[in-house]
Protein backbone atom coordinates (compact mmCIF):
# COMPACT_ATOMS: atom_id res chain seq x y z
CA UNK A 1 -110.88 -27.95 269.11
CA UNK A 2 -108.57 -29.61 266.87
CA UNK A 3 -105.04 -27.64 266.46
CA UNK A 4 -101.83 -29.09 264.86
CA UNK A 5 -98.78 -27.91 266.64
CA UNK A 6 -96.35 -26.21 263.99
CA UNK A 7 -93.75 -25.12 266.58
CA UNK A 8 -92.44 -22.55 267.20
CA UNK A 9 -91.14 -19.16 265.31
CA UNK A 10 -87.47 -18.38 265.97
CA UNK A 11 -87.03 -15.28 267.56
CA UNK A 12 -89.71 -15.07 269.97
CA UNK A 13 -91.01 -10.99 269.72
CA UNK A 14 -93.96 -8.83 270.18
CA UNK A 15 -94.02 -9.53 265.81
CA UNK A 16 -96.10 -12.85 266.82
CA UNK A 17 -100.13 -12.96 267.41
CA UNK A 18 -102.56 -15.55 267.58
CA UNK A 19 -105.48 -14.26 265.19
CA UNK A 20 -108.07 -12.10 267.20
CA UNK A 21 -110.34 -14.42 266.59
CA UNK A 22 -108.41 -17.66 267.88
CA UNK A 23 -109.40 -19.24 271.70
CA UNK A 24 -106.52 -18.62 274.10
CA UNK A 25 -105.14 -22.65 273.57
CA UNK A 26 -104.84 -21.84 269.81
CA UNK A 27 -101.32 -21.00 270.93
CA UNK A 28 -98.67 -21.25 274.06
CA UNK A 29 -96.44 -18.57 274.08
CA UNK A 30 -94.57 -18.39 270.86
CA UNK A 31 -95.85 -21.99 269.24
CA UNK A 32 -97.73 -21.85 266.30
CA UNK A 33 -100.72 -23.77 265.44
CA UNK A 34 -103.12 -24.49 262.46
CA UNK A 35 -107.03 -25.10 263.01
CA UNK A 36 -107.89 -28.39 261.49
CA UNK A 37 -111.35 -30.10 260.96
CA UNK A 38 -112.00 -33.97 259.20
CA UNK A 39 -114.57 -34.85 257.85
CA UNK A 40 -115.97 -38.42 256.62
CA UNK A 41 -114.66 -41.76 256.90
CA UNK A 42 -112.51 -43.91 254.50
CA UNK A 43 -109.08 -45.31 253.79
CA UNK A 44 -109.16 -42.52 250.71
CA UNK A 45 -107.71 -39.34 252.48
CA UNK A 46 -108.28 -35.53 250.77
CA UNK A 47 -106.50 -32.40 252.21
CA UNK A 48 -108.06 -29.54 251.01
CA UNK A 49 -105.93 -25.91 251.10
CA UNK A 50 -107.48 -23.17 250.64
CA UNK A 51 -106.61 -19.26 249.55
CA UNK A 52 -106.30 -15.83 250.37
CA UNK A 53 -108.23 -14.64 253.57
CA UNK A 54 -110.57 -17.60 253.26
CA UNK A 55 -110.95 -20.36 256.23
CA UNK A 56 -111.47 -23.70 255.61
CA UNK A 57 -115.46 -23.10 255.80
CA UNK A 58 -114.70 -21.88 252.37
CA UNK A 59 -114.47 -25.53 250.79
CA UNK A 60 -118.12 -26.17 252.39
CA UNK A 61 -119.63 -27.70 248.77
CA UNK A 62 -116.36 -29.98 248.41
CA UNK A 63 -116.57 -31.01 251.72
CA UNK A 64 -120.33 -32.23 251.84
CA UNK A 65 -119.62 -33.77 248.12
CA UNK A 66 -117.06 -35.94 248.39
CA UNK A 67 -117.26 -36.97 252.21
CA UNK A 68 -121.36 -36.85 252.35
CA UNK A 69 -121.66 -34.68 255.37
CA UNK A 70 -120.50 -31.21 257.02
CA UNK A 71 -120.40 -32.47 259.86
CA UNK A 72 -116.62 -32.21 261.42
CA UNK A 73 -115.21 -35.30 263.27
CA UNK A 74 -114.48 -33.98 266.28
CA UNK A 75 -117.88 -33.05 266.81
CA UNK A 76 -119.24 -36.29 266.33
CA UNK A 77 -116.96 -37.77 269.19
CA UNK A 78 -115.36 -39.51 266.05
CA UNK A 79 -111.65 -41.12 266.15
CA UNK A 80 -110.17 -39.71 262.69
CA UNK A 81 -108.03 -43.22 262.04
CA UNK A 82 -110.76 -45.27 262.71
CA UNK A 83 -112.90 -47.52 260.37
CA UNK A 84 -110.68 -47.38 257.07
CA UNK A 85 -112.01 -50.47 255.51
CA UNK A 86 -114.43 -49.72 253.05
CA UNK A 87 -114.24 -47.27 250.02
CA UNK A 88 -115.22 -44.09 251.87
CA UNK A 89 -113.16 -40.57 251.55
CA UNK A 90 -112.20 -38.89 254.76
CA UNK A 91 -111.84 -35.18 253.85
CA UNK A 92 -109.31 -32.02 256.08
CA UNK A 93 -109.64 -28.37 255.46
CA UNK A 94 -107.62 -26.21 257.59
CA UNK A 95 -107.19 -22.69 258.36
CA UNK A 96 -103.56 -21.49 256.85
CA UNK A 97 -101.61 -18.94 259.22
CA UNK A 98 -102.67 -15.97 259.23
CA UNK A 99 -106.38 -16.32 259.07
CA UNK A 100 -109.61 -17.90 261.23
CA UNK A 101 -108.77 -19.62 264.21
CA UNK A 102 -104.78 -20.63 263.30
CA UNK A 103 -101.74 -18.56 264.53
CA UNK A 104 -100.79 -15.23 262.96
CA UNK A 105 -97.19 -14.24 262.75
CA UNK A 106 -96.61 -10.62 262.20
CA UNK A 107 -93.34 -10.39 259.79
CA UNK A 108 -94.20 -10.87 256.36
CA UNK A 109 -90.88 -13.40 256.47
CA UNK A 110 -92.56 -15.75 257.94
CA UNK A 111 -95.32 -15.70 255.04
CA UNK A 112 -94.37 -17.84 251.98
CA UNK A 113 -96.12 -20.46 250.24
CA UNK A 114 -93.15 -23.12 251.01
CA UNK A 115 -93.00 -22.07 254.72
CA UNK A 116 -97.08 -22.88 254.19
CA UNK A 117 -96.87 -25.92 252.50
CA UNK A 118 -94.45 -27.02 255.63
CA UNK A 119 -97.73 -26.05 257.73
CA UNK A 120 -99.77 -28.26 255.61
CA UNK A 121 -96.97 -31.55 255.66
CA UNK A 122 -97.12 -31.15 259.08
CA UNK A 123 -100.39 -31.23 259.05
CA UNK A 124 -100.19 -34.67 257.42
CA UNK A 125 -97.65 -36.25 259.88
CA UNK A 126 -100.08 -35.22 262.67
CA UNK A 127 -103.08 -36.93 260.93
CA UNK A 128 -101.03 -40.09 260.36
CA UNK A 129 -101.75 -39.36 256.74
CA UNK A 130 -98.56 -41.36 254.78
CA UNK A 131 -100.43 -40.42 251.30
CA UNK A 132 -103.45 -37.75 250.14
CA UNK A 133 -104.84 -36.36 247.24
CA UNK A 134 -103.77 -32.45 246.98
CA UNK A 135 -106.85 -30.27 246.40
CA UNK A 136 -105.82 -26.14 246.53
CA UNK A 137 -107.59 -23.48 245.73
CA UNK A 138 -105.75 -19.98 244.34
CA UNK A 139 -103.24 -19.49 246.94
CA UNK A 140 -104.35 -22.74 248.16
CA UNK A 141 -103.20 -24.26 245.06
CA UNK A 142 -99.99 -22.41 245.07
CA UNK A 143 -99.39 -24.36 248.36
CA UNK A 144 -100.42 -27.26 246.91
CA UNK A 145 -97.95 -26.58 244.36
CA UNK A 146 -94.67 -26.56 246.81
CA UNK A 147 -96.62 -29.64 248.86
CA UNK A 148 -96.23 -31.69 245.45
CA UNK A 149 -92.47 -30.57 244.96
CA UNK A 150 -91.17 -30.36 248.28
CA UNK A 151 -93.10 -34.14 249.17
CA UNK A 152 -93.94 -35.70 245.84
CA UNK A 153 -93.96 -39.36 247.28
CA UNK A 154 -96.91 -38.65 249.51
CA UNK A 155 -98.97 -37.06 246.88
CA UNK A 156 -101.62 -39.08 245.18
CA UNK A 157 -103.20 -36.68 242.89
CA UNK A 158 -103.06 -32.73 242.69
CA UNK A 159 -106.22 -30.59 241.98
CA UNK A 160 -105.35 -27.00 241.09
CA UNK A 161 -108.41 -24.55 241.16
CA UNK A 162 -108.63 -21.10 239.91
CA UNK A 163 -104.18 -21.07 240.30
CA UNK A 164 -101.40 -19.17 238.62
CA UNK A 165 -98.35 -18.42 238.74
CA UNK A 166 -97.99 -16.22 241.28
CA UNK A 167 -96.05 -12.61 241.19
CA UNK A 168 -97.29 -10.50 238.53
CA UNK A 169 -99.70 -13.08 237.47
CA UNK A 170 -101.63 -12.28 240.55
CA UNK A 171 -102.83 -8.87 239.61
CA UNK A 172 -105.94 -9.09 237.94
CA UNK A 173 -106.76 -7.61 234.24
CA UNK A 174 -106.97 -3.98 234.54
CA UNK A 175 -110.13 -2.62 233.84
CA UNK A 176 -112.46 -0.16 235.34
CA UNK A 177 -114.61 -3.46 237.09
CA UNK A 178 -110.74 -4.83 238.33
CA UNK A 179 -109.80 -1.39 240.02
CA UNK A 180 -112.78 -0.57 241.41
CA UNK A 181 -113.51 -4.07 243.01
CA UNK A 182 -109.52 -4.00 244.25
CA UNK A 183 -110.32 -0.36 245.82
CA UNK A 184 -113.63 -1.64 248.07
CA UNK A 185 -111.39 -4.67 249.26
CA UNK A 186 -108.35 -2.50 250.72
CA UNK A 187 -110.86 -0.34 251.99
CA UNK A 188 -113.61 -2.63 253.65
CA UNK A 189 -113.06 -2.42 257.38
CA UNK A 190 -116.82 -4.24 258.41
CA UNK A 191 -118.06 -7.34 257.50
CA UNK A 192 -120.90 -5.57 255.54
CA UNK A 193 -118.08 -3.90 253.36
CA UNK A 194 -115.89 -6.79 253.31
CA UNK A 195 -119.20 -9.27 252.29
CA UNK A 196 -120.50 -6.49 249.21
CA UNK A 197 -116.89 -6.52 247.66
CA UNK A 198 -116.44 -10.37 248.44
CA UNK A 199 -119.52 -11.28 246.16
CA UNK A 200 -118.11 -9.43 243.18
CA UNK A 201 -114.50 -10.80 243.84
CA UNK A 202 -116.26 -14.39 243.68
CA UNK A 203 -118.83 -14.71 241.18
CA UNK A 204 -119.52 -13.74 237.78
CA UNK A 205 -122.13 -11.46 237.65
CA UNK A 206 -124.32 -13.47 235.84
CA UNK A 207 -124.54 -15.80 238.82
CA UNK A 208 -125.26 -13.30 241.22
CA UNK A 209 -128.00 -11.78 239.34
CA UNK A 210 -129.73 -14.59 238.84
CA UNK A 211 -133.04 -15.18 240.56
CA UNK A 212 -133.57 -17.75 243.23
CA UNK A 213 -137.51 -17.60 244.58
CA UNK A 214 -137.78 -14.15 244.57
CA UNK A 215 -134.49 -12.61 245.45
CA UNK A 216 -131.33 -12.26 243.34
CA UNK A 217 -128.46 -14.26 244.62
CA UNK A 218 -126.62 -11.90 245.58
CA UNK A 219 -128.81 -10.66 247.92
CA UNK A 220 -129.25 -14.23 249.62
CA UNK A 221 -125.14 -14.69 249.18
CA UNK A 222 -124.69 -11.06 250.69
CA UNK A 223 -126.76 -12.12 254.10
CA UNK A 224 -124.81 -15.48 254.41
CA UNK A 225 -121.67 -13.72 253.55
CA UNK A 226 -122.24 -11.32 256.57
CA UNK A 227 -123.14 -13.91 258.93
CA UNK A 228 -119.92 -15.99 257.83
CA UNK A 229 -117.59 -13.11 258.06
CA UNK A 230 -118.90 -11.62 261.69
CA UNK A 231 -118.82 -15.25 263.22
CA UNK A 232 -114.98 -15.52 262.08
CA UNK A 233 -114.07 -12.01 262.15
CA UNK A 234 -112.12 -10.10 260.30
CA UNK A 235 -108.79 -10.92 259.15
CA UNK A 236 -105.86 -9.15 260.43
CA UNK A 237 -103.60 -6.78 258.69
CA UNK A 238 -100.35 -8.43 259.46
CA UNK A 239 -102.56 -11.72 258.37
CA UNK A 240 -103.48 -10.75 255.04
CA UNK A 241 -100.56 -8.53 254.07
CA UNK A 242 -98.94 -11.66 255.18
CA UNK A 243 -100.48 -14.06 252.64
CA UNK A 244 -100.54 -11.72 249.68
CA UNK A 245 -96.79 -11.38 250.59
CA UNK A 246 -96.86 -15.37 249.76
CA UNK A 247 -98.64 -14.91 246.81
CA UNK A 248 -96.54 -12.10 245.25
CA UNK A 249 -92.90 -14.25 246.17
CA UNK A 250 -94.74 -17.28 245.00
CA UNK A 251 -92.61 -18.82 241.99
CA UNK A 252 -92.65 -22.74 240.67
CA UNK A 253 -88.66 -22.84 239.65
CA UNK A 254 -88.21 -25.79 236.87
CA UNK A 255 -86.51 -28.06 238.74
CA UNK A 256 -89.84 -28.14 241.19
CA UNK A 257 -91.80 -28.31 237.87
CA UNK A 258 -89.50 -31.55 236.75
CA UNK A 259 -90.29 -33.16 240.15
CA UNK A 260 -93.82 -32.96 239.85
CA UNK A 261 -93.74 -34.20 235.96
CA UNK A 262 -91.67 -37.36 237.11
CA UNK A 263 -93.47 -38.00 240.36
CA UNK A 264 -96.35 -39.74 238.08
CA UNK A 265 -99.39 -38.34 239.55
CA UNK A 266 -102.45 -37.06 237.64
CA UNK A 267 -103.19 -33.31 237.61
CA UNK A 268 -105.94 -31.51 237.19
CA UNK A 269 -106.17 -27.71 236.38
CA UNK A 270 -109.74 -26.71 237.10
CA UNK A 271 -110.68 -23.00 236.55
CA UNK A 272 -113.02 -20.29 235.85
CA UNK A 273 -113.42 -18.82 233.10
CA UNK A 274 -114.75 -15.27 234.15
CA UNK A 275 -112.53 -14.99 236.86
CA UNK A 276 -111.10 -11.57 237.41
CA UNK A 277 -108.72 -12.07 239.88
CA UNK A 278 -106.86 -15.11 238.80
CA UNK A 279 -106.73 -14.74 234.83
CA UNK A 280 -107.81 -18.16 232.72
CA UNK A 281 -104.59 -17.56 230.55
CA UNK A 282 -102.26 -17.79 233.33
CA UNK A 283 -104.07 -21.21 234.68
CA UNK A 284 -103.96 -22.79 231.00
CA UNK A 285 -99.82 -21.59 231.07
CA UNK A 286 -99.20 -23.57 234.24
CA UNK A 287 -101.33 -26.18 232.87
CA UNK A 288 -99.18 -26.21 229.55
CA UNK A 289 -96.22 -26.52 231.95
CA UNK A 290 -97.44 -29.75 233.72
CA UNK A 291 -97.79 -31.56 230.62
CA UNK A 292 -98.21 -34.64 229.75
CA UNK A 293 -99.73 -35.08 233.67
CA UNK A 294 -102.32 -32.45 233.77
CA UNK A 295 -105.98 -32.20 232.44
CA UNK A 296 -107.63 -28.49 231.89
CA UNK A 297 -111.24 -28.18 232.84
CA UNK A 298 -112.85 -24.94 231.83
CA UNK A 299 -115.76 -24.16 233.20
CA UNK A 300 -118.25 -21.47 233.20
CA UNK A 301 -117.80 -19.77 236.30
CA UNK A 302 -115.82 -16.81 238.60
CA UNK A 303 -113.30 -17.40 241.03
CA UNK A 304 -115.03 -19.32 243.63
CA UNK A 305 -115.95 -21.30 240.47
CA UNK A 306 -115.66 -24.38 243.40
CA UNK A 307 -119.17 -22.69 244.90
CA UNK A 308 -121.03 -21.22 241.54
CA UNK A 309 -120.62 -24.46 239.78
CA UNK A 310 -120.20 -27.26 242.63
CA UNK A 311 -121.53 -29.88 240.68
CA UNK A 312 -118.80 -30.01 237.64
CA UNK A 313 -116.40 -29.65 240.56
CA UNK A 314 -116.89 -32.15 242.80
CA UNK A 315 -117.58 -34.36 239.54
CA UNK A 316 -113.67 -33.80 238.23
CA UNK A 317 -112.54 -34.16 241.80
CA UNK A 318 -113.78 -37.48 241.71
CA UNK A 319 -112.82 -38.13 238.16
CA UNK A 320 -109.19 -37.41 239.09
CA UNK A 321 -109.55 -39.67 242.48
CA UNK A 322 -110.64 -42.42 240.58
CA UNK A 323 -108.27 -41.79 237.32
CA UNK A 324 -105.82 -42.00 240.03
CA UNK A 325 -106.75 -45.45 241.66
CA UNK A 326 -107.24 -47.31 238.53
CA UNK A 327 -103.82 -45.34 237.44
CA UNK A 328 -104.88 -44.04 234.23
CA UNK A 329 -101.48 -43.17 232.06
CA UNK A 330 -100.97 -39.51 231.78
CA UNK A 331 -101.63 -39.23 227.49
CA UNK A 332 -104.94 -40.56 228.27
CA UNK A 333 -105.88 -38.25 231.07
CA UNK A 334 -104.60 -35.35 229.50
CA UNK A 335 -106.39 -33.16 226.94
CA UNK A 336 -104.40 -30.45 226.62
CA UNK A 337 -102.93 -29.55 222.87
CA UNK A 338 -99.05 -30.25 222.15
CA UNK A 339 -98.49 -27.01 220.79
CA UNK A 340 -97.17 -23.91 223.21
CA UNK A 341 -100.50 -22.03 222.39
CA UNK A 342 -104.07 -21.59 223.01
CA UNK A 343 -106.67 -20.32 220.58
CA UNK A 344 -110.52 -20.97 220.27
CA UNK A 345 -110.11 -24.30 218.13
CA UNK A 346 -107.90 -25.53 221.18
CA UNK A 347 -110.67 -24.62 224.10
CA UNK A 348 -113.02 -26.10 221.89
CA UNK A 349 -111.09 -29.44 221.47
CA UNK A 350 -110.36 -29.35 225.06
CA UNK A 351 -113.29 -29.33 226.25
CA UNK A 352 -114.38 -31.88 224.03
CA UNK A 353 -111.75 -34.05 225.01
CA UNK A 354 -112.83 -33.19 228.57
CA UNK A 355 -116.24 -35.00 227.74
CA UNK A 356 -114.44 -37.92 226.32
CA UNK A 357 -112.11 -38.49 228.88
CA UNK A 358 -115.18 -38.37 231.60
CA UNK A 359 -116.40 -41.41 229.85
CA UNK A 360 -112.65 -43.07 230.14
CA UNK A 361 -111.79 -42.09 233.47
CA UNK A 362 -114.42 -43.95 235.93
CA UNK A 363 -115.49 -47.32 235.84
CA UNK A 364 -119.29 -46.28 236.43
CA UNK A 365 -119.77 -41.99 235.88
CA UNK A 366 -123.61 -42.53 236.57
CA UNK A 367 -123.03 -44.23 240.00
CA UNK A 368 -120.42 -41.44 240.60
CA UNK A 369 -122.59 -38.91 239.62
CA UNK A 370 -125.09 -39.75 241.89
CA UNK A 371 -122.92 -40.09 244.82
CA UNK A 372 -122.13 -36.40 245.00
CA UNK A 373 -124.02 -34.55 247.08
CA UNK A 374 -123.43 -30.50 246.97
CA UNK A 375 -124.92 -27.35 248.90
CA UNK A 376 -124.93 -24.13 246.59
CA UNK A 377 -124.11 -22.00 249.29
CA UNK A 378 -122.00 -18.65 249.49
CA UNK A 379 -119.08 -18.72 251.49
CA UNK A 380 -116.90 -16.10 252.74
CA UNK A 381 -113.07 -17.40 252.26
């Protein structure tokens, strides 16, 4: 199995686990180590970084969309730095600490999203990865966040999904759905608890009622849900208070903000707009704070927008890749409105901008559009 040696935690203490889950060469004594897959071929390389609780399993419909397959790598026998002629994209989700197969420190000090974006820059040295394009989703993009300050000469493009701010902005709206759903989550102790509460976390509920055949998607989701969860077990405690520690200390200072304006990469803010865990006025904020670099897409969709609408996804994914090669200036990616606010009239012109730039941005959208191949699946990350 592919692991990427961190090293090792300072103090060496009963406060360090590997996760329960984890073979015994996931670590060696105190080292730490993150669970890596590739996937794909091609000189254009994608790290993928994914959120709270999830595995890297969790960016499934990305994977299979922009590489072609789901088929990891390693267990094709296949040499990762091989064949990088051509214009293929070679694709790497990992596990973050504290979840799936990678190491689990106990202290919630060693739980930030900078300490995790080290994990993930590490990650890159041990690929042999000099440059990537960013992709994070929630936390994920939090990380991504710090990867594009801390790094911003090895960044190609960054693809925020379903992000904030972090602290406060973490905390969903308040409402009697919000509490209620936050209640069954600290509460779910089996993977049958932990799956029912996921599904209403992820999805709007207009997706999961929705008939497919004869059964409502959330019954189909539910089933796959439980498999996913009881073949990766649960998360840990010390794992998951660990990560939401990293989202609540999670703050992009303006300096950080200044190095990602001037680095020159494109940006692109990609959200859902029902999502009740990560607000759509916090994402359009950040956005507003990346100008003139970043793009806002809005689509119709929860928080796992990347798996209820993997189409429009994987479509500005490869919108921003290819913005990015044919280096697109920043006023014409953008689409976002000058002024500090955002009203109806401005989500209206957005996403009609949206539609015009998707015309701009590619050399051939119909040739693109055909390349990307998607599996509406649940996940469980």
């Amino acid at each position: 199995m592919p692991y990427c040696d961190i090293g090792t935690l300072e103090s060496p203490s009963p406060s360090f686990s590997a996760a329960t889950v984890a073979s015994d060469d996931s670590r060696l004594n105190n080292d730490l180590k993150i669970f890596y897959r590739t996937y794909g071929r091609g000189p254009t390389k994608v790290l993928l970084i994914i959120g709270l609780a999830a595995t890297h399993d969790s960016w499934g419909p990305q994977v299979i969309g922009l590489t072609g397959t789901d088929v990891p790598n390693d267990d094709n026998g296949d040499d990762d730095n091989d064949n990088e002629c051509g214009g293929g994209i070679q694709a790497c989700a990992f596990d973050n600490r504290g979840v799936g197969r990678s190491s689990s420190p106990v202290n919630k000090s060693d739980y930030s999203t900078q300490i995790m974006a080290k994990d993930a820059i590490a990650l890159l040295d041990h690929l042999g990865w000099k440059k990537a394009h960013v992709f994070g989703h929630s936390m994920g993009a939090m990380i991504a966040c710090k990867v594009a300050a801390m790094v911003p000469d090895r960044v190609l493009s960054l693809a925020l999904l379903n992000v904030t701010g972090g602290g406060f902005e973490c905390f969903p709206k308040l409402d009697r759905q919000t509490v209620s759903v936050a209640y069954r989550f600290l509460k779910a102790k089996t993977p049958e608890q932990r799956a029912a509460v996921d599904l209403d976390t992820h999805y709007s509920q207009e997706y999961l009622e929705e008939y497919v055949g004869t059964d409502k998607r959330r019954t189909i989701l539910y089933q796959q849900y439980v498999k996913g969860i009881s073949a990766s077990g649960m998360q840990s405690n010390y794992g998951f208070e660990g990560q939401l520690n990293a989202c609540w200390t999670h703050k992009m200072t303006q300096t950080e903000i200044e190095v990602i304006q001037s680095a020159g990469f494109l940006i692109s803010v990609i959200h859902g707009r029902h999502d009740i865990i990560a607000q759509i006025y916090y994402a359009k904020k950040f956005a507003e704070r990346l100008q003139p670099m970043a793009r806002m897409v809005n689509l119709h969709g929860g928080h796992l927008v990347s798996h209820e609408r993997p189409e429009e996804v994987n479509q500005a994914l490869f919108e921003l890749i290819k913005a990015s090669e044919v280096k697109m200036s920043p006023h014409e990616w953008t689409n976002l409105p000058t002024k500090q606010s955002y009203g109806k009239n401005d989500m209206k012109g957005m996403e009609k901008k949206q539609v015009q730039i998707r015309v701009s941005a590619v050399h051939n959208p119909t040739e693109i559009q055909n390349n990307v191949k998607v599996v509406n699946k649940g996940d469980w990350g």
